[in-house]
C-alpha atoms as a PDB file:
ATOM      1  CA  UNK A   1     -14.447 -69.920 -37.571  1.00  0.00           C
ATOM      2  CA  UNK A   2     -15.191 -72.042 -34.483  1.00  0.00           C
ATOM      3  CA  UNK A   3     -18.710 -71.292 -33.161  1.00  0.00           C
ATOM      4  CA  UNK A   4     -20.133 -70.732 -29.525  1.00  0.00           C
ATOM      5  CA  UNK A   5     -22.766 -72.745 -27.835  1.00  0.00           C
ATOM      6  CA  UNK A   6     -24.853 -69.650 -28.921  1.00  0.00           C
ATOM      7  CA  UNK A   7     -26.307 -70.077 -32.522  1.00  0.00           C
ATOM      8  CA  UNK A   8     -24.651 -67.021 -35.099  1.00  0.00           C
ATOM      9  CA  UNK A   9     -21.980 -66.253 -32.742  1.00  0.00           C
ATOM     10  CA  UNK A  10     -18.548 -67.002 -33.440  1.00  0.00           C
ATOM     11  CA  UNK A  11     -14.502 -66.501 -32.592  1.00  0.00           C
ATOM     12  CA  UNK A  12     -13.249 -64.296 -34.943  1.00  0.00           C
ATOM     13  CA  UNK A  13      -9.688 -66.373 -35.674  1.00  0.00           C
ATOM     14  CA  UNK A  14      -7.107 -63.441 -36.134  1.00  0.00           C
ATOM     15  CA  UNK A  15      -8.497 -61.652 -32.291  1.00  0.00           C
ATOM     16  CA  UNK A  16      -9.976 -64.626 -31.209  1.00  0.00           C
ATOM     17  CA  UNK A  17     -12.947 -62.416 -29.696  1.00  0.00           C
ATOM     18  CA  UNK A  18     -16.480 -63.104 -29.913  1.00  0.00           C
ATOM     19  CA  UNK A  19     -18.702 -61.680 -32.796  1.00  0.00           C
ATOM     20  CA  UNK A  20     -21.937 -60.995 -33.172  1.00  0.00           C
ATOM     21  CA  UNK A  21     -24.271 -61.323 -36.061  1.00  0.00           C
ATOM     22  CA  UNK A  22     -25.177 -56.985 -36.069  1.00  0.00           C
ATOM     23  CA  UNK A  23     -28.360 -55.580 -35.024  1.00  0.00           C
ATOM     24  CA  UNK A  24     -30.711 -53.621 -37.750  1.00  0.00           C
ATOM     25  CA  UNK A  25     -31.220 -50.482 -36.463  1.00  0.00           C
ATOM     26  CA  UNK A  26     -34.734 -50.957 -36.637  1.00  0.00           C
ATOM     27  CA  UNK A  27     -37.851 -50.024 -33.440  1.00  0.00           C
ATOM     28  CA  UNK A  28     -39.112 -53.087 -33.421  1.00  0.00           C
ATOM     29  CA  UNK A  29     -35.268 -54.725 -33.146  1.00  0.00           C
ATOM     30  CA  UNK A  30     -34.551 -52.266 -30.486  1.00  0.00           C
ATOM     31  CA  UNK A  31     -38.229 -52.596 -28.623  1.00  0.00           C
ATOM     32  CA  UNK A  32     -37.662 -56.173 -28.896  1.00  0.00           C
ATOM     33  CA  UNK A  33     -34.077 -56.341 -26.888  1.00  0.00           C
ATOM     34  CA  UNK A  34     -35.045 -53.764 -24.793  1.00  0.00           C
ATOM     35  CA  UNK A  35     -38.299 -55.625 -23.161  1.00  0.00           C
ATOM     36  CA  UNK A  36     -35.353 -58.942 -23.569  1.00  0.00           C
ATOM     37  CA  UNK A  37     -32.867 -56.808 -21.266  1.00  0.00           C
ATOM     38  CA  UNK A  38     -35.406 -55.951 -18.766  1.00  0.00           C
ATOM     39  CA  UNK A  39     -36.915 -52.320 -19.351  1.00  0.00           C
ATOM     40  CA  UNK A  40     -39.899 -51.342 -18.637  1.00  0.00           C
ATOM     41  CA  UNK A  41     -42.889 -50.614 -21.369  1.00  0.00           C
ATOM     42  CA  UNK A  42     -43.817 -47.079 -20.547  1.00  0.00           C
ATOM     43  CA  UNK A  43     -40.549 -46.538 -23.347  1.00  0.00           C
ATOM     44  CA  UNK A  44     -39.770 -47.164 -26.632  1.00  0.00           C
ATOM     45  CA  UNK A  45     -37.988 -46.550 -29.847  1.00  0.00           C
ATOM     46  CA  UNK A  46     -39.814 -44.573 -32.760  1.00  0.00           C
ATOM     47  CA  UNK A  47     -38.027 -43.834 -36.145  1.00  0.00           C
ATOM     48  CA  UNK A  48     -36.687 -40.330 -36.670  1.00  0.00           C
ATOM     49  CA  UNK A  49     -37.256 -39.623 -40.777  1.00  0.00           C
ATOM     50  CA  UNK A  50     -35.101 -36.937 -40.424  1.00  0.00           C
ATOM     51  CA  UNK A  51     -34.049 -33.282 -38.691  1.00  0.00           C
ATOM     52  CA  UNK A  52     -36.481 -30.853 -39.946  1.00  0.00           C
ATOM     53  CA  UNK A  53     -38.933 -29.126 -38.056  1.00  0.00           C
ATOM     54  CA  UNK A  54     -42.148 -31.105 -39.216  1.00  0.00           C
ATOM     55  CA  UNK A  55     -40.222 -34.288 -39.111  1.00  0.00           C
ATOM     56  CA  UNK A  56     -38.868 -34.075 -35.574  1.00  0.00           C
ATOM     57  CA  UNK A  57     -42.867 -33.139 -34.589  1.00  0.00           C
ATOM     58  CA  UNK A  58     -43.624 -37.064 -35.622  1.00  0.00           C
ATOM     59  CA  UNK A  59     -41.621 -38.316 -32.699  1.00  0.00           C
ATOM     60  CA  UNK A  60     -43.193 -38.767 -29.001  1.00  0.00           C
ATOM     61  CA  UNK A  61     -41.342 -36.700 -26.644  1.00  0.00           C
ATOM     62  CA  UNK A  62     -39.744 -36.485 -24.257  1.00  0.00           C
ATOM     63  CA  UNK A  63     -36.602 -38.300 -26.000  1.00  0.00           C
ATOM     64  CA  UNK A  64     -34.293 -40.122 -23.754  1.00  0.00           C
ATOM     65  CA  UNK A  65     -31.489 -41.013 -25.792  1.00  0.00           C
ATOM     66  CA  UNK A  66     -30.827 -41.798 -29.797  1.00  0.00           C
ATOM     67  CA  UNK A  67     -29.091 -44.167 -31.287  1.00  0.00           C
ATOM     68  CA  UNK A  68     -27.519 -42.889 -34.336  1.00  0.00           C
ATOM     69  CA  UNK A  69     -26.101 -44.464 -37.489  1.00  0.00           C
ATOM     70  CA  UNK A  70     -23.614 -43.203 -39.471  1.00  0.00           C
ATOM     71  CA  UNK A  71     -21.590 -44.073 -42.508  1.00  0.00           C
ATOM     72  CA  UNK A  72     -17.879 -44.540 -42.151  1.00  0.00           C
ATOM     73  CA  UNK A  73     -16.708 -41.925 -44.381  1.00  0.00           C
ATOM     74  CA  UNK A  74     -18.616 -38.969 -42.459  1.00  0.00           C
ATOM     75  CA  UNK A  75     -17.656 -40.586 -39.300  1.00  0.00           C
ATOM     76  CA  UNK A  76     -14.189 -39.826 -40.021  1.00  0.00           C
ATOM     77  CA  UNK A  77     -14.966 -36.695 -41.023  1.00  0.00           C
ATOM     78  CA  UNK A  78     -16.386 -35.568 -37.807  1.00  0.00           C
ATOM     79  CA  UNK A  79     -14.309 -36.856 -35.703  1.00  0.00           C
ATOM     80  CA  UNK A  80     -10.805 -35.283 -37.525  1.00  0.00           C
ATOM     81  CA  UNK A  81     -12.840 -31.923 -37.844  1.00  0.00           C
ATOM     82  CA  UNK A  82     -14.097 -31.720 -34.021  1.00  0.00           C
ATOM     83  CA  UNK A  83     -12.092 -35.040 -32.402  1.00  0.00           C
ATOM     84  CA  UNK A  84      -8.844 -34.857 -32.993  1.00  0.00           C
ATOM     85  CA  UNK A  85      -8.813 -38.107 -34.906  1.00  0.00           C
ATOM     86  CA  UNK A  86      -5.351 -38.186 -37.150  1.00  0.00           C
ATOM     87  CA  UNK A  87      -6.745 -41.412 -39.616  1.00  0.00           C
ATOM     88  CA  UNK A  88      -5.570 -43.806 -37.609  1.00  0.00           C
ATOM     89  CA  UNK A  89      -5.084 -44.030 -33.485  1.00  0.00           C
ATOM     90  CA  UNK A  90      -8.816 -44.165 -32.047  1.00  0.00           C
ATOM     91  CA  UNK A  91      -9.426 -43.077 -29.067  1.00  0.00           C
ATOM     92  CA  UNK A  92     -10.028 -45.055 -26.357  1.00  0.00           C
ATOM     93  CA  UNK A  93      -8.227 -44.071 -22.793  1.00  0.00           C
ATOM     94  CA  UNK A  94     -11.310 -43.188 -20.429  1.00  0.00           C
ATOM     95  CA  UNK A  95     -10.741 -45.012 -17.247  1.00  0.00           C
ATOM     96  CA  UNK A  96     -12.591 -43.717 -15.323  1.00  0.00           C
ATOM     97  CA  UNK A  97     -16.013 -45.696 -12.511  1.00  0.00           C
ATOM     98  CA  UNK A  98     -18.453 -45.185  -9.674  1.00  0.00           C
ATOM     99  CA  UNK A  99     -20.477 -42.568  -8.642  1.00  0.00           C
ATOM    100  CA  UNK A 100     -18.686 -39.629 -10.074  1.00  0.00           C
ATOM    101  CA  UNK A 101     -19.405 -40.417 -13.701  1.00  0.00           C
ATOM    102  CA  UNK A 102     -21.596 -38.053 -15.672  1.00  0.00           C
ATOM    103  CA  UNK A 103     -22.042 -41.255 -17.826  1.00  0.00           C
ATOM    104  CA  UNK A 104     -21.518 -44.862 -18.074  1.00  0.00           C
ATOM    105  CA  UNK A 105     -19.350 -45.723 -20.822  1.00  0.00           C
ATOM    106  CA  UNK A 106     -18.507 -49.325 -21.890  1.00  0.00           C
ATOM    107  CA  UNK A 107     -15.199 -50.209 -24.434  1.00  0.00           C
ATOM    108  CA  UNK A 108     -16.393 -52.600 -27.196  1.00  0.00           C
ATOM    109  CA  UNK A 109     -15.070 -56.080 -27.530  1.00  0.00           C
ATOM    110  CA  UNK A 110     -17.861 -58.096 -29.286  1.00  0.00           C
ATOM    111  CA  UNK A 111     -17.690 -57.705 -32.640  1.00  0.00           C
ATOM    112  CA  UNK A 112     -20.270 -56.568 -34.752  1.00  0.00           C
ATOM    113  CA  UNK A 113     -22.126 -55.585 -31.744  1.00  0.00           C
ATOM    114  CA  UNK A 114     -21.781 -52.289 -32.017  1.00  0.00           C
ATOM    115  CA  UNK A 115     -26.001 -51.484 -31.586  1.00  0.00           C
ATOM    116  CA  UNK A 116     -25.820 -53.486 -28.959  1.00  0.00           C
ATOM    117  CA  UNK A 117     -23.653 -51.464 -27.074  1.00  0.00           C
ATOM    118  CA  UNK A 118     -25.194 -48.390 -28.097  1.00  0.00           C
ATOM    119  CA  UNK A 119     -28.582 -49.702 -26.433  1.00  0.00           C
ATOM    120  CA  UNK A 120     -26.713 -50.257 -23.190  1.00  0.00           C
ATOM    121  CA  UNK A 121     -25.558 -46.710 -23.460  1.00  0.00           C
ATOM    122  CA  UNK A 122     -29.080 -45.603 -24.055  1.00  0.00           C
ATOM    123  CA  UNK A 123     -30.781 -47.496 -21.412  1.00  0.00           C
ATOM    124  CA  UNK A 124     -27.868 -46.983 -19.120  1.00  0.00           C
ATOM    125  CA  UNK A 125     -27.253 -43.077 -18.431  1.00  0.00           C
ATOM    126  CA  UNK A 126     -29.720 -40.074 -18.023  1.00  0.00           C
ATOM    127  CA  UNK A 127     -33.440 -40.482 -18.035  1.00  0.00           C
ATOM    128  CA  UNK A 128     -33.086 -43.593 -19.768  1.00  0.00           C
ATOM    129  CA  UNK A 129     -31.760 -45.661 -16.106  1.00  0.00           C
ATOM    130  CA  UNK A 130     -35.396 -44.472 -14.904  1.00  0.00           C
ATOM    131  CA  UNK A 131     -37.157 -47.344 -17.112  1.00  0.00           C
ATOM    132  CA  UNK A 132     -35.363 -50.264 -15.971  1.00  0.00           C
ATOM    133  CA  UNK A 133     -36.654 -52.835 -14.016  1.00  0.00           C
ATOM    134  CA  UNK A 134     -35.226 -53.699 -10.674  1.00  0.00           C
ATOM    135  CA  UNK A 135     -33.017 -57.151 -10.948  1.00  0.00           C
ATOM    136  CA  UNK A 136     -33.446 -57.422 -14.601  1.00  0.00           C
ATOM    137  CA  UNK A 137     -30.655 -58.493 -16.512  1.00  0.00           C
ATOM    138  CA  UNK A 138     -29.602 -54.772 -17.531  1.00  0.00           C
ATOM    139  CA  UNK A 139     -30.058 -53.461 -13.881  1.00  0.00           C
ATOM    140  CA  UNK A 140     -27.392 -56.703 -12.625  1.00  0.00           C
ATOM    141  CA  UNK A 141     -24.911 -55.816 -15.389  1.00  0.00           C
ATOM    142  CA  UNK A 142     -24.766 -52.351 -15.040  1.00  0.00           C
ATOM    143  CA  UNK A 143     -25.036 -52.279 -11.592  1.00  0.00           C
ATOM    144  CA  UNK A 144     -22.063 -54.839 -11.664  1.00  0.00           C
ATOM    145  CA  UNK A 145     -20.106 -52.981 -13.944  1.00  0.00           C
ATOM    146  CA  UNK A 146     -20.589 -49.263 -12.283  1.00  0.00           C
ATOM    147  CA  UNK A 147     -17.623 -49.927  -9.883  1.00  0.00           C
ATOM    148  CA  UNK A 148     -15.033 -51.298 -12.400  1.00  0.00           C
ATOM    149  CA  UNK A 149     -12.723 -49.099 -14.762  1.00  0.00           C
ATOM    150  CA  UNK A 150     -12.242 -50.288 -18.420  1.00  0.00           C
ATOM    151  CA  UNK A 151     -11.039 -53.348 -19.252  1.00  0.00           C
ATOM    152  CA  UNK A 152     -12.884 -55.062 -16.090  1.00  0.00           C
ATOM    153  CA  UNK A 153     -16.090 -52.884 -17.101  1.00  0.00           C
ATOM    154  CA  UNK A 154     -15.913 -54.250 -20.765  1.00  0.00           C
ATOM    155  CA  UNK A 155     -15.136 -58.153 -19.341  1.00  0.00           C
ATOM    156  CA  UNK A 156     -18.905 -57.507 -17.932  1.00  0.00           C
ATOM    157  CA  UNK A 157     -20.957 -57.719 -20.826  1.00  0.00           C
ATOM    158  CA  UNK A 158     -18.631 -59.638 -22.962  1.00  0.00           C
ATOM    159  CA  UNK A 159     -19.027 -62.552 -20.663  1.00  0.00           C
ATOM    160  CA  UNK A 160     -22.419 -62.484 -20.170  1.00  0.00           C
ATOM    161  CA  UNK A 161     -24.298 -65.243 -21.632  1.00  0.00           C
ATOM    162  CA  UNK A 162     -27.361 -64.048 -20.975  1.00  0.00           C
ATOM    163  CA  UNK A 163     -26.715 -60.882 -22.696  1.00  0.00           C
ATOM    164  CA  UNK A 164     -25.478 -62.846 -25.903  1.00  0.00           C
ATOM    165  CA  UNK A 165     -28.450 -64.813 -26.281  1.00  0.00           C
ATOM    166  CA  UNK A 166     -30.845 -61.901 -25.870  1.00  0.00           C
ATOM    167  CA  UNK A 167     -28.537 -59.978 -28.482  1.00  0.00           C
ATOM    168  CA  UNK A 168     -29.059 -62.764 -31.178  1.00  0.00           C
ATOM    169  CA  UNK A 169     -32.547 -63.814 -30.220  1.00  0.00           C
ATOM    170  CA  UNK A 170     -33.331 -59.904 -31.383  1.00  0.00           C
ATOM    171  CA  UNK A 171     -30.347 -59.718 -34.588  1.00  0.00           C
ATOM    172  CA  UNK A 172     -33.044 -61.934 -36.490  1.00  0.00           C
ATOM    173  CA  UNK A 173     -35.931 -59.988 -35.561  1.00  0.00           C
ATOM    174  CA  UNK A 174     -35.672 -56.852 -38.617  1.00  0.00           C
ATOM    175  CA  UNK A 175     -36.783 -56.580 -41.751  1.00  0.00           C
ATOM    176  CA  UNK A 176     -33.723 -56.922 -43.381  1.00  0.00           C
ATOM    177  CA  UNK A 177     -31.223 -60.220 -44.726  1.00  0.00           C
ATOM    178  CA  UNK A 178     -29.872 -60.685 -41.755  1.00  0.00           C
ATOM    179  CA  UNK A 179     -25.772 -60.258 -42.433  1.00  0.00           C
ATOM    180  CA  UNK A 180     -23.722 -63.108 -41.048  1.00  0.00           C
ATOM    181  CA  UNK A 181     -21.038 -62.577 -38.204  1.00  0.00           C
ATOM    182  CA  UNK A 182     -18.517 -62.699 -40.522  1.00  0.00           C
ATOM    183  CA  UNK A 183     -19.658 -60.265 -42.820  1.00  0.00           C
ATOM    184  CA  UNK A 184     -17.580 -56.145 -42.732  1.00  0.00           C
ATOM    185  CA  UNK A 185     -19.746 -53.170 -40.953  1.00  0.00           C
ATOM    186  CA  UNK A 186     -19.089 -50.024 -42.956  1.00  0.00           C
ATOM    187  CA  UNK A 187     -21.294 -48.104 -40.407  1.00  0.00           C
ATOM    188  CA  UNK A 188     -21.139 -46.509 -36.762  1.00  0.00           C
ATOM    189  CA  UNK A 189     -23.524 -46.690 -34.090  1.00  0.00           C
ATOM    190  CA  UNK A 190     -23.562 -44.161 -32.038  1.00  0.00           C
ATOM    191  CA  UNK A 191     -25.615 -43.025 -28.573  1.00  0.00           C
ATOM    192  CA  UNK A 192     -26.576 -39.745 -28.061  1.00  0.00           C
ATOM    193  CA  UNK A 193     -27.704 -38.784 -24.751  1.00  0.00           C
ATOM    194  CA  UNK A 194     -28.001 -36.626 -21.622  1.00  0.00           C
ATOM    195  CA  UNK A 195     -24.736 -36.985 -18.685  1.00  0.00           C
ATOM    196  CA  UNK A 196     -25.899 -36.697 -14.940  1.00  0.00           C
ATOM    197  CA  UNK A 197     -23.837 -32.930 -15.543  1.00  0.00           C
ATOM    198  CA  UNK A 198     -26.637 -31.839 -17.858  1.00  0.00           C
ATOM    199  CA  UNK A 199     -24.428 -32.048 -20.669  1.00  0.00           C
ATOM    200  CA  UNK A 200     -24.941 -33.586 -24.341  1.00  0.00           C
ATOM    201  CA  UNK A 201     -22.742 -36.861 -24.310  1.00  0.00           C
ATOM    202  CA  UNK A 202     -22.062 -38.801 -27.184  1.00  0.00           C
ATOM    203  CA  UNK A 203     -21.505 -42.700 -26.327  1.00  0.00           C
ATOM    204  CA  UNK A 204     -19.270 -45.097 -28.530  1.00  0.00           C
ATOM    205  CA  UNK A 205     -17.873 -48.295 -27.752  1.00  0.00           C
ATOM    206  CA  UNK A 206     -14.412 -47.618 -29.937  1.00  0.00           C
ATOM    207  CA  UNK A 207     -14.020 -44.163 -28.812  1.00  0.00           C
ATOM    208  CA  UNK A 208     -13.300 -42.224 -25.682  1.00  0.00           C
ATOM    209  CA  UNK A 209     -17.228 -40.398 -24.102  1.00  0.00           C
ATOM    210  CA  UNK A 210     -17.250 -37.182 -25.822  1.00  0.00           C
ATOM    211  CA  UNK A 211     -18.885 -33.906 -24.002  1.00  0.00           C
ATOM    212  CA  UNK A 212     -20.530 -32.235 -26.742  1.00  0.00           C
ATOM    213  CA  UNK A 213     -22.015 -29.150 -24.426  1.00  0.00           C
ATOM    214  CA  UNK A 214     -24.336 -28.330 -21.951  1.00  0.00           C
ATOM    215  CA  UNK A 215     -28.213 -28.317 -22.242  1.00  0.00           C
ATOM    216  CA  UNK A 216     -30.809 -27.062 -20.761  1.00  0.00           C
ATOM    217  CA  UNK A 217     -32.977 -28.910 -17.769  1.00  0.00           C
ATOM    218  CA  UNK A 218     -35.868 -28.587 -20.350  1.00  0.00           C
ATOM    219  CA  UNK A 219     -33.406 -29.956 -23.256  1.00  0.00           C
ATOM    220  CA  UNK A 220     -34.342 -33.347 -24.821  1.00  0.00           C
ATOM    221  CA  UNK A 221     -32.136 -35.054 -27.296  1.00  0.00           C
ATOM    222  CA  UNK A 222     -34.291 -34.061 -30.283  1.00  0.00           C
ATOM    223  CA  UNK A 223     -34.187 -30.226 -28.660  1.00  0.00           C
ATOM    224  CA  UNK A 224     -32.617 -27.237 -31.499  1.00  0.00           C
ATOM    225  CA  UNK A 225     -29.372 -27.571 -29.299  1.00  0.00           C
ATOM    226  CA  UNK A 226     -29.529 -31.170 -29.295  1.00  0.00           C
ATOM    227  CA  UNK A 227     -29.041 -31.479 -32.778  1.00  0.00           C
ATOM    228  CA  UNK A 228     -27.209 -28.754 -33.830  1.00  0.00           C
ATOM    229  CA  UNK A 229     -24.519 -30.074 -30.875  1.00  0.00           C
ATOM    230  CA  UNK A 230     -24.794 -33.951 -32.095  1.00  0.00           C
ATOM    231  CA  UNK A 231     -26.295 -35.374 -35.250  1.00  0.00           C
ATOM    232  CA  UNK A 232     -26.098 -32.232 -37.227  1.00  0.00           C
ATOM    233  CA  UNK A 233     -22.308 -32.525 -37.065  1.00  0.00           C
ATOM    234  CA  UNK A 234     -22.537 -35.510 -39.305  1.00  0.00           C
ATOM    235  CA  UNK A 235     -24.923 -33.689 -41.491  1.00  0.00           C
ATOM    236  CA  UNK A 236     -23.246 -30.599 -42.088  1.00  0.00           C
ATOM    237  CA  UNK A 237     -19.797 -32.816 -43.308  1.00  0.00           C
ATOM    238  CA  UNK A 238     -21.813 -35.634 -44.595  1.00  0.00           C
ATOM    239  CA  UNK A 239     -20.665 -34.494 -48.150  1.00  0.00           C
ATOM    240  CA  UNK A 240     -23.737 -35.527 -49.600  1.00  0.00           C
ATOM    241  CA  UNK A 241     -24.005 -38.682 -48.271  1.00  0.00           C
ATOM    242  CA  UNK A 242     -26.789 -39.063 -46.213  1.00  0.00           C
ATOM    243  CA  UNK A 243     -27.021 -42.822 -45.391  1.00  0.00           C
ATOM    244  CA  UNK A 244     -27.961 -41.975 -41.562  1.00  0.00           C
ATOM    245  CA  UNK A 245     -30.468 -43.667 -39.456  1.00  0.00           C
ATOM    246  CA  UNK A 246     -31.683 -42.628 -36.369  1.00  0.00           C
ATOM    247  CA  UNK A 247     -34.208 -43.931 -34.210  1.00  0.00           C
ATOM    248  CA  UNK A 248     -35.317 -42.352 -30.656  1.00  0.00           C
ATOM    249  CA  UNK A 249     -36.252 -43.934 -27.023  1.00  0.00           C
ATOM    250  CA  UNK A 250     -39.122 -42.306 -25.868  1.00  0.00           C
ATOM    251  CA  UNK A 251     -41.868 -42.568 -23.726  1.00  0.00           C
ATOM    252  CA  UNK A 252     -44.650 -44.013 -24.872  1.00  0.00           C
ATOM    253  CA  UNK A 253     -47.552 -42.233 -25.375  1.00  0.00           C
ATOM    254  CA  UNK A 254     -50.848 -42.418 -23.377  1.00  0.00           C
ATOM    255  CA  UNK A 255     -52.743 -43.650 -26.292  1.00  0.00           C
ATOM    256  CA  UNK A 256     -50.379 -46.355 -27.451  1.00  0.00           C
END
């Protein structure tokens, strides 16, 4: 594979598209792109052990967004139970920009980059946009890309430079062997967060935005309804397999 001028990225030969070397979806990754991308301190990302009750009381609230991992096999069990998803045609037809979007989706073409996008979609719609820093380098891209429909939308951030060296500046960052490029994903990252409707929306770069309901003003994204709209999905037809990860963007508490 022929390389970039950016160390760890490369052109994958049979799409000829950039790929990324994948992010570990770890806090201090995530808090590490995040102040690299131009958002503000007073948020963060805190691990979520799990759904329970006394588990969900661990995490600083309010929650802004999550960024959700899921294995490949319950993946495609939610989405042919609830999604319409037949196996094989994914889908990917939203077209839609500007102001009138409850959320701001983008279509993944990097590789591998798949927690990179969900970050974007964190920091990018509902309470999350109120962290960013004026004329960072989120705030130019996604203020660049509001305006444009898919395929110019997607062209944003996969010709950023700037956003590619931030991206594998943090990749090496976890605790983890960090996997090449090269190397297969079985996973999913997804976003969940709260639409400028009010609703539940549930961000992926290789899927169409899905609406999972409406919430309440007072409804975060670790709220009963929350979870019993988004992540519990995965865990009710996780068929035992419960190789999830989630981690939350919060803000910070005063203490901290």
């Amino acid at each position: 594979m022929a390389a970039t001028s950016t160390p760890g990225v490369y052109i994958n030969p049979n799409t000829n598209k950039k790929t990324f070397v994948p992010l570990e979806n770890n806090p201090e990754v995530f808090n590490d792109l995040i102040k690299r991308l131009g958002v503000t301190s007073k948020v963060g990302f805190y691990d979520v052990y799990g759904i329970e009750p006394d588990l969900l009381s661990m995490v600083p609230r309010p929650v802004h967004a999550l960024i959700f991992i899921s294995p490949a096999p319950v993946w495609n069990n939610v989405r042919k139970t609830y999604d319409g998803y037949d196996g094989n045609e994914k889908h990917v037809t939203y077209d839609a920009a500007g102001d009138g979007e409850p959320v701001m989706w983008f279509r993944q073409t990097i590789g591998h980059a798949c927690g990179l996008y969900s970050l974007v979609h964190a920091v990018g719609n509902g309470s999350g946009k109120d962290y960013i820093l004026k004329d960072s380098l989120v705030d130019r891209l996604l203020k660049q890309a509001k305006p444009l429909k898919r395929i110019e939308r997607a062209d944003v951030l996969y010709n950023s430079k700037e956003l590619e060296e931030a991206h594998m500046a943090s990749a090496v960052q976890g605790d983890s062997i960090v996997p090449s490029a090269t190397e297969p994903v079985g996973f999913h990252f997804i976003t969940f967060t709260k639409g400028d409707d009010s609703h539940l929306w549930e961000l992926e770069g290789c899927w169409d935005p899905i609406d999972r309901g409406a919430l309440d003003e007072s409804e975060d994204m670790l709220s009963e309804r929350a979870i019993e709209l988004g992540v519990g999905k995965y865990v009710k037809l996780s068929e035992g397999n419960l190789e999830f990860s989630i981690i939350a963007m919060c803000t910070r508490p005063d203490d901290e």
